[in-house]
C-alpha atoms as a PDB file:
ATOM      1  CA  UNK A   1     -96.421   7.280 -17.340  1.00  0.00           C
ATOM      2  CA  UNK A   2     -95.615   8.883 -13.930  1.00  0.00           C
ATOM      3  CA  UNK A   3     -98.131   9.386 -11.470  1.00  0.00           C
ATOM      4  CA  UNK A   4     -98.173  10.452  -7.925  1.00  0.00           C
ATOM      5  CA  UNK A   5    -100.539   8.152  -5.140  1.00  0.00           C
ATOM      6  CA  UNK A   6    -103.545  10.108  -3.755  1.00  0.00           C
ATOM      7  CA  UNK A   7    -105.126   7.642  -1.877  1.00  0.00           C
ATOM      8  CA  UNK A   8    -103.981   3.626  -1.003  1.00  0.00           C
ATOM      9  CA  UNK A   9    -105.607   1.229   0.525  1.00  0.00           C
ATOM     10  CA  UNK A  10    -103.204  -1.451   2.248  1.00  0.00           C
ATOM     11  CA  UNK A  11    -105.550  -4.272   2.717  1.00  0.00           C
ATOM     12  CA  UNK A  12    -107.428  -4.174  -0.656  1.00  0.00           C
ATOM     13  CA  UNK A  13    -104.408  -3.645  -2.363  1.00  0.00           C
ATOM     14  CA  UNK A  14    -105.820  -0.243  -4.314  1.00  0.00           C
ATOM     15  CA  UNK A  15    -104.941   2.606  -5.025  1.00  0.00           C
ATOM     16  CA  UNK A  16    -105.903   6.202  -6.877  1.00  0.00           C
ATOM     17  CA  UNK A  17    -103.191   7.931  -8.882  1.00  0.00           C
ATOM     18  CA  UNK A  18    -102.684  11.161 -10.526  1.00  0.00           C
ATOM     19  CA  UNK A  19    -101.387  11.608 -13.403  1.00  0.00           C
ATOM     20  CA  UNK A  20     -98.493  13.649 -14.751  1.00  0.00           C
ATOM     21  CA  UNK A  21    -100.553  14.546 -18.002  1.00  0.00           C
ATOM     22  CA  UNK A  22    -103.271  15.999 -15.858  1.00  0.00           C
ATOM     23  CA  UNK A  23    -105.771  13.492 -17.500  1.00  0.00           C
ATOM     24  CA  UNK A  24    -108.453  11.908 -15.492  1.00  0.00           C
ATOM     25  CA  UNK A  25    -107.154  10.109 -12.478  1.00  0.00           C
ATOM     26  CA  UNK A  26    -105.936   5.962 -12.868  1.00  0.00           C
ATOM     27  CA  UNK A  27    -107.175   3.324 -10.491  1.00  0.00           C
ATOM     28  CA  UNK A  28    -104.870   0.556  -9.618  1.00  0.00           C
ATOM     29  CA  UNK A  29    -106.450  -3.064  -8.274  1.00  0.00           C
ATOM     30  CA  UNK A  30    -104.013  -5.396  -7.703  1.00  0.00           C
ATOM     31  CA  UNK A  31    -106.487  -7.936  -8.036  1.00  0.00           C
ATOM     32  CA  UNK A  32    -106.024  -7.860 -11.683  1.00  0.00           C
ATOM     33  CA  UNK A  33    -102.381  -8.118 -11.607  1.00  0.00           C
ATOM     34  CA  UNK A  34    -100.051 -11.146 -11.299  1.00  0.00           C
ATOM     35  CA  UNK A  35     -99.593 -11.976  -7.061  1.00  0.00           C
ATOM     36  CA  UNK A  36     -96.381 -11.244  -7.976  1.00  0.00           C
ATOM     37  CA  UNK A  37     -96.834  -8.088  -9.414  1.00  0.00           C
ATOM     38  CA  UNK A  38     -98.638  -6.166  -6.615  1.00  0.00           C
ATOM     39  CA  UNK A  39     -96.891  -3.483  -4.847  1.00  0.00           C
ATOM     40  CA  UNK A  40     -98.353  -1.411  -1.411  1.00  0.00           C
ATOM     41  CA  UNK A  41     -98.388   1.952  -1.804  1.00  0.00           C
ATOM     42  CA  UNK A  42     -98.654   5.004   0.527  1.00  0.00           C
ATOM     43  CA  UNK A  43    -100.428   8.472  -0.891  1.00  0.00           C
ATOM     44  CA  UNK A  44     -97.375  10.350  -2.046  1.00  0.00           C
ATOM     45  CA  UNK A  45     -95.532   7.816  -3.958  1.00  0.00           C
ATOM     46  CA  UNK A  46     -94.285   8.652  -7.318  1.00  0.00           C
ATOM     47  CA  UNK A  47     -94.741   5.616  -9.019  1.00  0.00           C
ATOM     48  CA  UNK A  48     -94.336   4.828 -13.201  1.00  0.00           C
ATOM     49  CA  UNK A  49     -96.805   2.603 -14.961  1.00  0.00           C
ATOM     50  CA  UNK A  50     -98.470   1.551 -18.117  1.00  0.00           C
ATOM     51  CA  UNK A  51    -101.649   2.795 -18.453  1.00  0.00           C
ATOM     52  CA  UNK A  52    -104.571   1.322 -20.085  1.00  0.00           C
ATOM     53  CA  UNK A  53    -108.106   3.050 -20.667  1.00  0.00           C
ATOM     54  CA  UNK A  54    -111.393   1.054 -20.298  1.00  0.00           C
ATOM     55  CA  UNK A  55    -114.601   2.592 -21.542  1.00  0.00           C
ATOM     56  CA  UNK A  56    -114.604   5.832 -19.649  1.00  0.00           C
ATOM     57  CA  UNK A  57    -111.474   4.394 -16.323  1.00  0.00           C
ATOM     58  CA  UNK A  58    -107.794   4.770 -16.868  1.00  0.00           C
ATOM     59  CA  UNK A  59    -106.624   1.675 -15.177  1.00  0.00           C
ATOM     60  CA  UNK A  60    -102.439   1.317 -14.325  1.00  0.00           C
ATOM     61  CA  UNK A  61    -100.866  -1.995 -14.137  1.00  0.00           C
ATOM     62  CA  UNK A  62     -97.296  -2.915 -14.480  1.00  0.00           C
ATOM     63  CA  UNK A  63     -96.502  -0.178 -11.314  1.00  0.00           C
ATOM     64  CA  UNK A  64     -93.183   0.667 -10.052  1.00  0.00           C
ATOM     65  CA  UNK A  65     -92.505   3.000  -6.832  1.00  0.00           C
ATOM     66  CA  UNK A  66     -89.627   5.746  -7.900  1.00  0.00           C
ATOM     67  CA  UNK A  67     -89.699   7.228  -4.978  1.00  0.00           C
ATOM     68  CA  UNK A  68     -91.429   7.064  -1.845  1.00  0.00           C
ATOM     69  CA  UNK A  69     -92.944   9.744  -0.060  1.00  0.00           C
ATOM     70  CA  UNK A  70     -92.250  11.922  -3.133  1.00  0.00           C
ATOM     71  CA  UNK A  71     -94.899  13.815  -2.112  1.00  0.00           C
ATOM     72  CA  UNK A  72     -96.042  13.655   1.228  1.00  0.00           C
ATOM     73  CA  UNK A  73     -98.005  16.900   1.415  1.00  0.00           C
ATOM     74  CA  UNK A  74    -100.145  16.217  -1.681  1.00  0.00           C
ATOM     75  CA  UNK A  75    -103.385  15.026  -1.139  1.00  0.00           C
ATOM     76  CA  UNK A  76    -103.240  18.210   2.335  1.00  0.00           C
ATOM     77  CA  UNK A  77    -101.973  20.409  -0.496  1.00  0.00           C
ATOM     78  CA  UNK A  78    -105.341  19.107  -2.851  1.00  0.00           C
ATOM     79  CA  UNK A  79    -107.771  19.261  -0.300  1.00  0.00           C
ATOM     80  CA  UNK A  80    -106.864  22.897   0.950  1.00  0.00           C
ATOM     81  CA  UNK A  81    -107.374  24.538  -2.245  1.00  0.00           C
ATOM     82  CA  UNK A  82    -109.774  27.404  -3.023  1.00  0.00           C
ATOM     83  CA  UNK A  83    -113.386  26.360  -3.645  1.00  0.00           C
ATOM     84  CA  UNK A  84    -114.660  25.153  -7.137  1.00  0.00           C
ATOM     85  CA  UNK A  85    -114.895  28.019  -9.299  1.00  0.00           C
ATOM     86  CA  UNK A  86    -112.531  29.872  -8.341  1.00  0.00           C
ATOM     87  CA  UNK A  87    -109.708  30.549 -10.855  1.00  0.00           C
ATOM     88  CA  UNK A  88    -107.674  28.305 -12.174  1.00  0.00           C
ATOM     89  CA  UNK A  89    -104.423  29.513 -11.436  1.00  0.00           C
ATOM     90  CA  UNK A  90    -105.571  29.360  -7.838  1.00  0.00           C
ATOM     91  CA  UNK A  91    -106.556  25.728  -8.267  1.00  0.00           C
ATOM     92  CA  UNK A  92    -102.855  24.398  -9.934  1.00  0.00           C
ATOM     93  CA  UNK A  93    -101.038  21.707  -8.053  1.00  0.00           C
ATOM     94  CA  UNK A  94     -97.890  21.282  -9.935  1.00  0.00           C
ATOM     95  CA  UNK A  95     -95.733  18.074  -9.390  1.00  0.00           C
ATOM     96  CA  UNK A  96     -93.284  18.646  -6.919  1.00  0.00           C
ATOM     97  CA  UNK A  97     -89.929  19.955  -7.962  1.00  0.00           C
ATOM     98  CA  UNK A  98     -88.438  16.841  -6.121  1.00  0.00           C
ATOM     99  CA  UNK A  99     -85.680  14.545  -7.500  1.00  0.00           C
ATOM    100  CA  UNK A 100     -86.589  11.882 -10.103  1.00  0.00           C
ATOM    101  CA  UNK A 101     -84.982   8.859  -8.949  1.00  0.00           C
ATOM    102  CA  UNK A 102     -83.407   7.126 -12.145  1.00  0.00           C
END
Protein backbone atom coordinates (compact mmCIF):
# COMPACT_ATOMS: atom_id res chain seq x y z
CA UNK A 1 0.00 0.00 0.00
CA UNK A 2 1.02 3.68 -0.53
CA UNK A 3 0.36 6.17 1.92
CA UNK A 4 1.29 9.72 2.39
CA UNK A 5 2.70 10.95 6.28
CA UNK A 6 0.29 13.36 8.05
CA UNK A 7 1.84 13.69 11.15
CA UNK A 8 5.56 12.17 12.58
CA UNK A 9 6.89 12.25 15.58
CA UNK A 10 10.87 12.09 15.54
CA UNK A 11 11.55 11.10 19.04
CA UNK A 12 8.79 8.44 19.55
CA UNK A 13 9.44 7.11 16.36
CA UNK A 14 5.46 7.41 15.16
CA UNK A 15 3.78 8.31 12.76
CA UNK A 16 -0.01 8.77 11.12
CA UNK A 17 -0.48 7.86 7.47
CA UNK A 18 -3.07 8.20 4.90
CA UNK A 19 -3.94 5.95 2.82
CA UNK A 20 -4.19 5.75 -0.96
CA UNK A 21 -7.52 3.64 -0.69
CA UNK A 22 -9.08 6.40 1.33
CA UNK A 23 -9.69 3.82 4.20
CA UNK A 24 -9.30 4.80 7.75
CA UNK A 25 -5.94 6.27 8.50
CA UNK A 26 -2.68 3.62 9.59
CA UNK A 27 -0.58 4.26 12.64
CA UNK A 28 3.01 3.34 12.49
CA UNK A 29 5.08 2.60 16.04
CA UNK A 30 8.32 1.67 15.47
CA UNK A 31 8.36 0.16 18.70
CA UNK A 32 6.88 -2.88 17.26
CA UNK A 33 9.24 -3.18 14.49
CA UNK A 34 12.75 -4.71 14.30
CA UNK A 35 15.55 -1.64 15.56
CA UNK A 36 16.55 -2.21 12.34
CA UNK A 37 13.54 -1.67 10.64
CA UNK A 38 12.52 1.83 11.86
CA UNK A 39 12.62 4.65 9.55
CA UNK A 40 12.01 8.75 10.60
CA UNK A 41 9.60 10.25 8.75
CA UNK A 42 8.53 13.87 8.01
CA UNK A 43 4.55 14.68 7.21
CA UNK A 44 4.58 14.54 3.45
CA UNK A 45 6.44 11.45 2.77
CA UNK A 46 5.06 9.01 0.38
CA UNK A 47 5.98 5.96 1.86
CA UNK A 48 4.78 2.01 0.78
CA UNK A 49 3.95 -0.52 3.44
CA UNK A 50 2.18 -3.63 4.44
CA UNK A 51 -0.68 -3.04 6.24
CA UNK A 52 -2.21 -5.03 8.91
CA UNK A 53 -5.71 -4.36 10.67
CA UNK A 54 -6.18 -4.93 14.46
CA UNK A 55 -9.67 -4.94 15.88
CA UNK A 56 -10.91 -1.59 14.71
CA UNK A 57 -6.56 0.22 13.89
CA UNK A 58 -4.88 -0.26 10.59
CA UNK A 59 -1.36 -0.60 11.75
CA UNK A 60 1.75 -0.34 8.81
CA UNK A 61 4.94 -2.07 9.34
CA UNK A 62 7.50 -3.08 6.86
CA UNK A 63 7.66 1.01 5.68
CA UNK A 64 9.67 2.32 2.92
CA UNK A 65 10.05 6.24 2.06
CA UNK A 66 9.45 6.65 -2.00
CA UNK A 67 9.81 9.91 -1.90
CA UNK A 68 10.36 12.55 0.46
CA UNK A 69 8.54 15.60 0.77
CA UNK A 70 6.08 14.16 -1.80
CA UNK A 71 3.75 16.21 -0.38
CA UNK A 72 4.74 18.99 1.56
CA UNK A 73 1.54 21.03 1.49
CA UNK A 74 -0.73 18.20 2.69
CA UNK A 75 -1.62 18.21 6.07
CA UNK A 76 -1.99 22.84 5.26
CA UNK A 77 -4.01 21.58 2.29
CA UNK A 78 -6.25 19.11 5.02
CA UNK A 79 -6.60 21.48 7.61
CA UNK A 80 -7.86 24.44 5.32
CA UNK A 81 -10.73 22.69 3.97
CA UNK A 82 -14.40 23.74 4.17
CA UNK A 83 -16.15 22.88 7.44
CA UNK A 84 -17.74 19.37 8.12
CA UNK A 85 -20.77 19.13 6.19
CA UNK A 86 -20.14 20.79 3.59
CA UNK A 87 -20.09 18.88 0.26
CA UNK A 88 -18.03 16.43 -0.56
CA UNK A 89 -16.55 17.50 -3.60
CA UNK A 90 -15.44 20.51 -1.59
CA UNK A 91 -13.85 18.24 0.99
CA UNK A 92 -11.56 15.89 -1.75
CA UNK A 93 -7.84 15.89 -1.27
CA UNK A 94 -6.58 13.89 -4.10
CA UNK A 95 -2.94 12.47 -3.99
CA UNK A 96 -0.71 14.70 -5.56
CA UNK A 97 -0.07 14.33 -9.24
CA UNK A 98 3.72 14.09 -8.28
CA UNK A 99 6.21 11.52 -9.68
CA UNK A 100 6.20 7.95 -8.28
CA UNK A 101 9.67 7.18 -7.66
CA UNK A 102 10.25 3.46 -8.91
Amino acid sequence: MLGVVLWADIDDRKAVIWCEDHGNLAYYTAAEQNVHEGIDLDAGDLIQFDLREDRDVRRARNLRRVDAGYAPTIVHELRNRGPRGSSTAENVVCFPEARRAG
